[in-house]
Protein backbone atom coordinates (compact mmCIF):
# COMPACT_ATOMS: atom_id res chain seq x y z
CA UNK A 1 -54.24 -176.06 212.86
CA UNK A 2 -51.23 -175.39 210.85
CA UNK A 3 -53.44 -172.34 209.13
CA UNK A 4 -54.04 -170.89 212.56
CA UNK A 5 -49.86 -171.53 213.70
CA UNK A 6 -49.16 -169.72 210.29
CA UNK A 7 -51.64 -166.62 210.94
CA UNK A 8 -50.37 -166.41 214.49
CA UNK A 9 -46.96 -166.71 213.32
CA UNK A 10 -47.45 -163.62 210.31
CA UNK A 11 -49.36 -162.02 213.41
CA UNK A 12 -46.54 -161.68 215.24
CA UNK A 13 -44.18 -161.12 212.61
CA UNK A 14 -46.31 -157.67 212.10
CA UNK A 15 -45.99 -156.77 215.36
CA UNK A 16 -42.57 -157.41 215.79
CA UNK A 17 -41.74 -155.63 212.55
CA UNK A 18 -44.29 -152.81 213.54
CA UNK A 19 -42.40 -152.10 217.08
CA UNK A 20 -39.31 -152.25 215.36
CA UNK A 21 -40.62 -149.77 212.70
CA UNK A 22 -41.86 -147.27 215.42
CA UNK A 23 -38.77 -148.05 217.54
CA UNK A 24 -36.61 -146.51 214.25
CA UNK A 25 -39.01 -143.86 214.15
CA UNK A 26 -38.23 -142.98 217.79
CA UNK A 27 -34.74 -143.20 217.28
CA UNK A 28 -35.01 -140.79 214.01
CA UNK A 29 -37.25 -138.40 216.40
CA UNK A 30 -34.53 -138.30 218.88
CA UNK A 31 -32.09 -138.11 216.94
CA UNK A 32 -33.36 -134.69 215.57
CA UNK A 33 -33.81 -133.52 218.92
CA UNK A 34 -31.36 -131.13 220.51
CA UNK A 35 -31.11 -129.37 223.91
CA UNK A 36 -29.94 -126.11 223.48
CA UNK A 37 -28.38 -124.56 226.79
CA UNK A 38 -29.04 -120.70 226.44
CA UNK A 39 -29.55 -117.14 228.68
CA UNK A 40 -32.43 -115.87 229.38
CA UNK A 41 -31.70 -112.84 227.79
CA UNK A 42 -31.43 -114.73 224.43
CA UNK A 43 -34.85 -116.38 225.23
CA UNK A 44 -36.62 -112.94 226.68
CA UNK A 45 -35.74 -111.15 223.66
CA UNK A 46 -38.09 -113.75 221.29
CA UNK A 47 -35.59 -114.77 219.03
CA UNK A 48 -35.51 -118.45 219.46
CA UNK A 49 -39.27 -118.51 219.37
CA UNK A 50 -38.78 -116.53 215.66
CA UNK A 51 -36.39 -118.38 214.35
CA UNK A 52 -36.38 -121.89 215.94
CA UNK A 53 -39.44 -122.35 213.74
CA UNK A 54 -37.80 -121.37 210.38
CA UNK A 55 -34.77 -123.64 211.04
CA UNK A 56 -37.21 -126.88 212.15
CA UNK A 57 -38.98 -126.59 208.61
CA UNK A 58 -35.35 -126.54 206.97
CA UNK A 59 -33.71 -129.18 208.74
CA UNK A 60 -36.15 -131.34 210.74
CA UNK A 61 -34.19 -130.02 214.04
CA UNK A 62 -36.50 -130.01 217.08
CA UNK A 63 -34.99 -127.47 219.48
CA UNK A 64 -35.65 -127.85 223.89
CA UNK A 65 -34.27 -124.79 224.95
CA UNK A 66 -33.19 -124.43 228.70
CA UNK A 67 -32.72 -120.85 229.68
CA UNK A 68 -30.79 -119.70 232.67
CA UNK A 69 -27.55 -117.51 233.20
CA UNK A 70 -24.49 -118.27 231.22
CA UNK A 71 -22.76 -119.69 234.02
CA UNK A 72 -25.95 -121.82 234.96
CA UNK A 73 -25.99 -122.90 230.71
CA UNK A 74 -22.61 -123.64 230.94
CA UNK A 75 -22.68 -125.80 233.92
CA UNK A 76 -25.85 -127.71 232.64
CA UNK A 77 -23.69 -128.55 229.66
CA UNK A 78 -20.61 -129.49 231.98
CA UNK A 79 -22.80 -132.32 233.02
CA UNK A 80 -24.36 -133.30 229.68
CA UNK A 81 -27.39 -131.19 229.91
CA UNK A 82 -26.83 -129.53 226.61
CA UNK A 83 -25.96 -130.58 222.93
CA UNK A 84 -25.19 -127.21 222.10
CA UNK A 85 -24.72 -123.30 223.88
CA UNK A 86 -25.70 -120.01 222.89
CA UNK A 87 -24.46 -117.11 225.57
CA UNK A 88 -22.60 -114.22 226.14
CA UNK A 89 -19.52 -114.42 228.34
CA UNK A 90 -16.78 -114.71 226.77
CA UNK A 91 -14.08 -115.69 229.65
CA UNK A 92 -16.36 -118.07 230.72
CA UNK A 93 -16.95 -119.76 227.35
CA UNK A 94 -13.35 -119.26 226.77
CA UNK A 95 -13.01 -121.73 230.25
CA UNK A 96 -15.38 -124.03 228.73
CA UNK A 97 -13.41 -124.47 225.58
CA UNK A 98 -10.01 -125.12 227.49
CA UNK A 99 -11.57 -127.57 229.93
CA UNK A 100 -12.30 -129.62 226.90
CA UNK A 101 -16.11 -129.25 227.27
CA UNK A 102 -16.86 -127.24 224.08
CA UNK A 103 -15.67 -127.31 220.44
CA UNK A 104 -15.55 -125.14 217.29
CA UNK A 105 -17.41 -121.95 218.70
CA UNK A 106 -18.43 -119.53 215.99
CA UNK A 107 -18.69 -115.76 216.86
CA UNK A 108 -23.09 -115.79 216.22
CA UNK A 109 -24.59 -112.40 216.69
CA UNK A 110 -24.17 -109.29 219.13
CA UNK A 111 -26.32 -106.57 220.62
CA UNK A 112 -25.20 -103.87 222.97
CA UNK A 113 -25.52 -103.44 227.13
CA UNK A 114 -27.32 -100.08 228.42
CA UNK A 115 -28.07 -98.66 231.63
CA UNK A 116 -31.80 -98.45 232.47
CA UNK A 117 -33.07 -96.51 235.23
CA UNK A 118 -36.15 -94.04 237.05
CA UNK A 119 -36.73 -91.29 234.45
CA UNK A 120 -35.76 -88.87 237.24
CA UNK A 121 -32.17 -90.09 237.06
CA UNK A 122 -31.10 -88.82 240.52
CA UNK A 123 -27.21 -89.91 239.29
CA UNK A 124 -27.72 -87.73 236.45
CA UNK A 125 -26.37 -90.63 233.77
CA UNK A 126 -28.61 -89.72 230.88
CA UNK A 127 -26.83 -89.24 227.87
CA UNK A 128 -23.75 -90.73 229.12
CA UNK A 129 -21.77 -93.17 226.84
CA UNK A 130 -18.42 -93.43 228.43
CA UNK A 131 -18.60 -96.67 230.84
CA UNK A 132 -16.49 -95.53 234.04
CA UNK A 133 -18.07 -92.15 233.89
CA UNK A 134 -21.26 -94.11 233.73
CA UNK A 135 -20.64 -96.75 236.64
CA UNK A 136 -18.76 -93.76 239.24
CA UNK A 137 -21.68 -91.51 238.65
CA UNK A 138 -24.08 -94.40 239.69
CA UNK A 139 -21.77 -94.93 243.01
CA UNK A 140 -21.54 -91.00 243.65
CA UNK A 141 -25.26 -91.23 243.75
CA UNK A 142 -25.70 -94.56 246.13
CA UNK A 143 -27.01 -92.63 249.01
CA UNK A 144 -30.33 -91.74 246.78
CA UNK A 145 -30.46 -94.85 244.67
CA UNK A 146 -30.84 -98.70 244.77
CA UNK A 147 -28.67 -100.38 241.75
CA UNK A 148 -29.99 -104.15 241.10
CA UNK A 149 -27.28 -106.43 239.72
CA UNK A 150 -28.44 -109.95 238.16
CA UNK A 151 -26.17 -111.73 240.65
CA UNK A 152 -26.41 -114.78 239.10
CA UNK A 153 -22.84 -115.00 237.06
CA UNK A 154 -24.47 -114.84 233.78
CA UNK A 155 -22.65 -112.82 231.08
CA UNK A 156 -24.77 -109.41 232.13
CA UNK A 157 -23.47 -109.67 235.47
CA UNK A 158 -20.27 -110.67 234.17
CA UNK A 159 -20.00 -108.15 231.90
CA UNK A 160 -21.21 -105.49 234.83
CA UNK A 161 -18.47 -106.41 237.36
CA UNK A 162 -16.13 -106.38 234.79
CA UNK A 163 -16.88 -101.86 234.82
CA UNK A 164 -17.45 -101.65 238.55
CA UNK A 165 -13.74 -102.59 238.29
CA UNK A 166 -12.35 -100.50 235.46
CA UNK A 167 -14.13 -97.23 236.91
CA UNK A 168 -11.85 -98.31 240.61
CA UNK A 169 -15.08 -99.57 242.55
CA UNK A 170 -15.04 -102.58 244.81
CA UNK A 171 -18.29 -104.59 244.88
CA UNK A 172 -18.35 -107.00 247.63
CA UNK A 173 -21.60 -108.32 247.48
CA UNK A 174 -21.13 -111.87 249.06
CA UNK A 175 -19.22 -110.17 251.87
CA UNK A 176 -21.62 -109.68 254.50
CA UNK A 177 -20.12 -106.74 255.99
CA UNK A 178 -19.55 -104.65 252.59
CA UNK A 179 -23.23 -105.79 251.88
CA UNK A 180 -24.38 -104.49 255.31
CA UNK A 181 -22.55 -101.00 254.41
CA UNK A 182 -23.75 -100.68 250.44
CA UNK A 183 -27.42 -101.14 250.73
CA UNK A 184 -27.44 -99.33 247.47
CA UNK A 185 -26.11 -102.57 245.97
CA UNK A 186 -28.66 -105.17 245.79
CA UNK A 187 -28.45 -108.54 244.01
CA UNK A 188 -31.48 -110.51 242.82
CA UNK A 189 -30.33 -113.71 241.77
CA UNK A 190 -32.29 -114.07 238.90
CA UNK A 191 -32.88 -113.31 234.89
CA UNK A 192 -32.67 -110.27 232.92
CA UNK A 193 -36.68 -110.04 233.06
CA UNK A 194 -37.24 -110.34 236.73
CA UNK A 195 -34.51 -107.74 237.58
CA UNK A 196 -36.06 -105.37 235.47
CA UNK A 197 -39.38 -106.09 236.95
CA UNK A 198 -37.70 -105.79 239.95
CA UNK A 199 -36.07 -102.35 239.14
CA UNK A 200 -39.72 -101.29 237.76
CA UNK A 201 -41.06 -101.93 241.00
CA UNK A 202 -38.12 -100.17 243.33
CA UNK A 203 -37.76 -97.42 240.82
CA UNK A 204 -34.32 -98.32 240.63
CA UNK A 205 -31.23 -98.78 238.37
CA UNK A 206 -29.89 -101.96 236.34
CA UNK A 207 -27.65 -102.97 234.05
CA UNK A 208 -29.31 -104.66 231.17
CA UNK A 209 -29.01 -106.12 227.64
CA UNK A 210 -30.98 -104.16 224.74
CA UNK A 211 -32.75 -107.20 223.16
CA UNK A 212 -34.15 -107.97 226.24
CA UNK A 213 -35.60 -104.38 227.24
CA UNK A 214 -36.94 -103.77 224.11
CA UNK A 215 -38.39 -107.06 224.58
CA UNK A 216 -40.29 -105.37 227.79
CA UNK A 217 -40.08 -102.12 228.55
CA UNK A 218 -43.77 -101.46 227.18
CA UNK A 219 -44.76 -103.44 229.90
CA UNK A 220 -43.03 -101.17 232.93
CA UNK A 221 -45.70 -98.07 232.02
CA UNK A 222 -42.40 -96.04 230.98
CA UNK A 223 -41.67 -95.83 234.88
CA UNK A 224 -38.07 -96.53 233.52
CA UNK A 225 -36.24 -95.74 230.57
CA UNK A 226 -33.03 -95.98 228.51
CA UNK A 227 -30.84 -93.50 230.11
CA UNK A 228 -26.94 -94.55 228.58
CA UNK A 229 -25.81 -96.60 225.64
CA UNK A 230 -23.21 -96.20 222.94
CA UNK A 231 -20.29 -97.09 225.31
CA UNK A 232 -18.13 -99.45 222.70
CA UNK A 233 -17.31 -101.51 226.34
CA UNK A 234 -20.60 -102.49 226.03
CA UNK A 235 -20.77 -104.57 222.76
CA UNK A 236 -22.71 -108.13 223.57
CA UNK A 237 -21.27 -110.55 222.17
CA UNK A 238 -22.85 -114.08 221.76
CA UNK A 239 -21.21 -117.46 220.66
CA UNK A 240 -21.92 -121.06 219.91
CA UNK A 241 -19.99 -124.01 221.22
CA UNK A 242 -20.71 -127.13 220.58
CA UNK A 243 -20.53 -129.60 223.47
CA UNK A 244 -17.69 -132.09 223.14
CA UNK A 245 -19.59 -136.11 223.47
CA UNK A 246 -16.22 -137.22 224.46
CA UNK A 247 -16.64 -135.24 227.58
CA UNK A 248 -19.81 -136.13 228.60
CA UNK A 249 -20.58 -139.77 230.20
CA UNK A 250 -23.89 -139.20 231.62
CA UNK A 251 -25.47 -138.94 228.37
CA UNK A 252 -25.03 -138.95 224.11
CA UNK A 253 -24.88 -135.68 222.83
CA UNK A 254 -25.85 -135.42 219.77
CA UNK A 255 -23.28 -133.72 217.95
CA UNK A 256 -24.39 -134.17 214.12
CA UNK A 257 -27.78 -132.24 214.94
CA UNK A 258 -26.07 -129.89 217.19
CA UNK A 259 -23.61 -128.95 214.33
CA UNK A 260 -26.12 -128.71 211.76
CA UNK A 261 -28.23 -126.42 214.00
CA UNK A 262 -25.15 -123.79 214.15
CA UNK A 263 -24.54 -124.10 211.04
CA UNK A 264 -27.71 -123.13 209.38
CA UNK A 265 -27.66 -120.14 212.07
CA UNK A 266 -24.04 -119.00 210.89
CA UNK A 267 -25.47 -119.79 207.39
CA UNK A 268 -26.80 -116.75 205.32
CA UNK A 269 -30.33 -117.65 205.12
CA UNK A 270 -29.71 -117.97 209.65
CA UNK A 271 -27.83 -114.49 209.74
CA UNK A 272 -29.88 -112.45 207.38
CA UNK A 273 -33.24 -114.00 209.75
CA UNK A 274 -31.07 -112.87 212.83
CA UNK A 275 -30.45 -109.13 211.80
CA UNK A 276 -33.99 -108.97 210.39
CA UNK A 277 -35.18 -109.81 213.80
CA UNK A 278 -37.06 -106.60 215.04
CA UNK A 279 -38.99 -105.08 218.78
CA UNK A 280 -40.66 -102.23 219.01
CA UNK A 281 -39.16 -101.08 215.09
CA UNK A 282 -35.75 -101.65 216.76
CA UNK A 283 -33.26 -104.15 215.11
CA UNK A 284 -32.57 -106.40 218.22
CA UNK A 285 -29.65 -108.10 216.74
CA UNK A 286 -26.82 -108.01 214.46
CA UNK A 287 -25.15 -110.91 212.75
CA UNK A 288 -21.48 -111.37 213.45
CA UNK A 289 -20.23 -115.05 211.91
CA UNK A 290 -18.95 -112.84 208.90
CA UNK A 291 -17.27 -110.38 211.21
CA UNK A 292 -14.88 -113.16 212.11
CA UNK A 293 -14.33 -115.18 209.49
CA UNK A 294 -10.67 -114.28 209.51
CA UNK A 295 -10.41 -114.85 212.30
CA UNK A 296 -10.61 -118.75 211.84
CA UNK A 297 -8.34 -121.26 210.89
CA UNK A 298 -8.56 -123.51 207.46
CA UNK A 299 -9.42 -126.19 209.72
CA UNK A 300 -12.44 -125.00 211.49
CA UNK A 301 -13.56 -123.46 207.71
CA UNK A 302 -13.46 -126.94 206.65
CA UNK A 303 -15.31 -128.02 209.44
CA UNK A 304 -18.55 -125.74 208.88
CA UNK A 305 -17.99 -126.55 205.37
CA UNK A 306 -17.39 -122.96 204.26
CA UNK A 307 -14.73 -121.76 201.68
CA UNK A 308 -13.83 -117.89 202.01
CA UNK A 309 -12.67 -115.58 199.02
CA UNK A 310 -11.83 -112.19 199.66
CA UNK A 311 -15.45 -110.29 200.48
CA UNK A 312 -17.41 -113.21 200.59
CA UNK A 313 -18.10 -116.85 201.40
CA UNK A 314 -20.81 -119.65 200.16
CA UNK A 315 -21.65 -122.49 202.74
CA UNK A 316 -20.70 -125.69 200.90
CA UNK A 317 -23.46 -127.55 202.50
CA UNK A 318 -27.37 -127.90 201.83
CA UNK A 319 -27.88 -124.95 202.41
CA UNK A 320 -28.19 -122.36 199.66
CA UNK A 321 -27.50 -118.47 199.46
CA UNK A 322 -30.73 -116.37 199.66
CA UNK A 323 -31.08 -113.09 199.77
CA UNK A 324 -33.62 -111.83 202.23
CA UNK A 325 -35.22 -108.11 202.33
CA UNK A 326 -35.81 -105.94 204.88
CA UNK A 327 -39.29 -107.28 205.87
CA UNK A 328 -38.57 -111.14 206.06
CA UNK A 329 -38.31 -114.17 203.80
């Protein structure tokens, strides 16, 4: 009897010790798991999905990206839907910092906005790289052309409001009367994919980042094309922020993950694997952390664990300087 009690006793002493050993393991799993609150521009250009990879094999970092407009990201991480955020707004991320939702955002990587449009051009922009010239010939042309904004107050349409401003147009597109009057305006309320798709389809014009045309453009049957670019307005510029766990209530964030994630991207092995990123033969980003590394105080140095000389830098953490060519790793 008392050799039965004993086995039944060691019986359950395995299975207690067993759930609590693949409890820990569940806790380790989700503790390398981040939710990373991102554009769909970033997503549609096939980064992530090039270098998310790469970074999971380095630092055991499991990445659940949610893609929507920066506005959308931002407000996902406003209510603890995000560890971290990658977009491309600045005023808004700016907002995000102040209202004590983010912390130590790092200047990542940056592309460039262009104008796509019919390859009849009927405003006669091709060529063009000066942004009000640009955006007034579009509205000279509005009686012979449709123009399809994002309208979903991510950083493209953002960014686009920002020069139907500067060039001294008014767009009024959630006035129902100025909407009724400027047909030529349309709004789709959705990604940078769709409204191309949706520009393909109307043979129309759109304001667009490069990563994700290249991305693509081989699948509009060159219906549309590249028509201006080169404006320096049109620099796209992306950051990360961490989001700030004191913040957030509905949820942990995990902050040590989420800061190791940005900083193997901002580290050298990250930003050489960013600007080595390629569509079509076309770089489709460029690494900026560098760029800005005056820019930043002793204290947020010290944070990322980086000291700075005069032309260079080493990352003081794990990871290690290693120089990358031209056609990967």
């Amino acid at each position: 009897m008392n050799q039965r009690l004993l086995q039944i006793s060691i019986g359950i002493t395995i299975v207690v010790l067993g759930g609590s050993t693949l409890f820990l393991m569940a806790q380790n799993n989700i503790a390398e798991t981040i939710i990373l609150a991102t554009t769909t521009s970033t997503e549609n250009s096939g980064i992530l999905d090039y270098i998310h990879p790469i970074m999971t094999e380095d630092t055991g970092i499991t990445v659940n990206v949610v893609a929507v407009g920066t506005g959308a990201a931002l407000e996902n991480a406003r209510g603890g839907l995000a560890d971290v955020v990658i977009v491309h707004a600045r005023s808004l991320e700016d907002e995000f910092i102040q209202e004590g939702y983010g912390l130590h955002r790092v200047d990542l990587m940056f592309n460039d906005f262009i104008i796509i449009g019919p390859s009849s051009d009927p405003a006669n922009i091709r060529g063009k790289s000066n942004a009000s010239e640009v955006f007034s010939l579009l509205y000279l042309a509005r009686d012979n052309i449709t123009f399809f904004s994002r309208g979903d107050n991510s950083g493209t349409h953002v960014k686009e409001l920002i020069h139907w401003e500067l060039a001294n147009i008014e767009i009024k597109q959630d006035n129902i009367t100025w909407a009724h009057l400027n047909p030529w305006y349309l709004e789709t309320g959705s990604g940078m994919g769709q409204t191309l798709t949706v520009a393909w389809i109307a043979n129309g014009y759109t304001f667009s980042d490069r990563g994700t045309w290249l991305f693509i453009k081989d699948n509009l049957d060159n219906k549309l094309e590249m028509l201006a670019e080169g404006a320096p307005e049109w620099m796209n510029s992306y950051g990360a922020i961490l989001v700030n766990p004191e913040s957030i209530t509905s949820r942990n964030i995990n902050f040590d993950a989420a800061k190791r994630y940005v900083q193997w991207l901002i580290s050298d092995k990250g930003q050489n694997l960013i600007g080595n990123y390629t569509m079509n033969d076309f770089q489709a980003f460029f690494p900026d952390f560098r760029n800005h590394l005056h820019e930043m105080s002793a204290e947020e140095l010290g944070f990322w664990g980086i000291t700075q000389s005069v032309s260079m830098y080493t990352m003081t953490s794990a990871f290690k300087r290693r120089k990358i060519s031209k056609n990967g790793i």
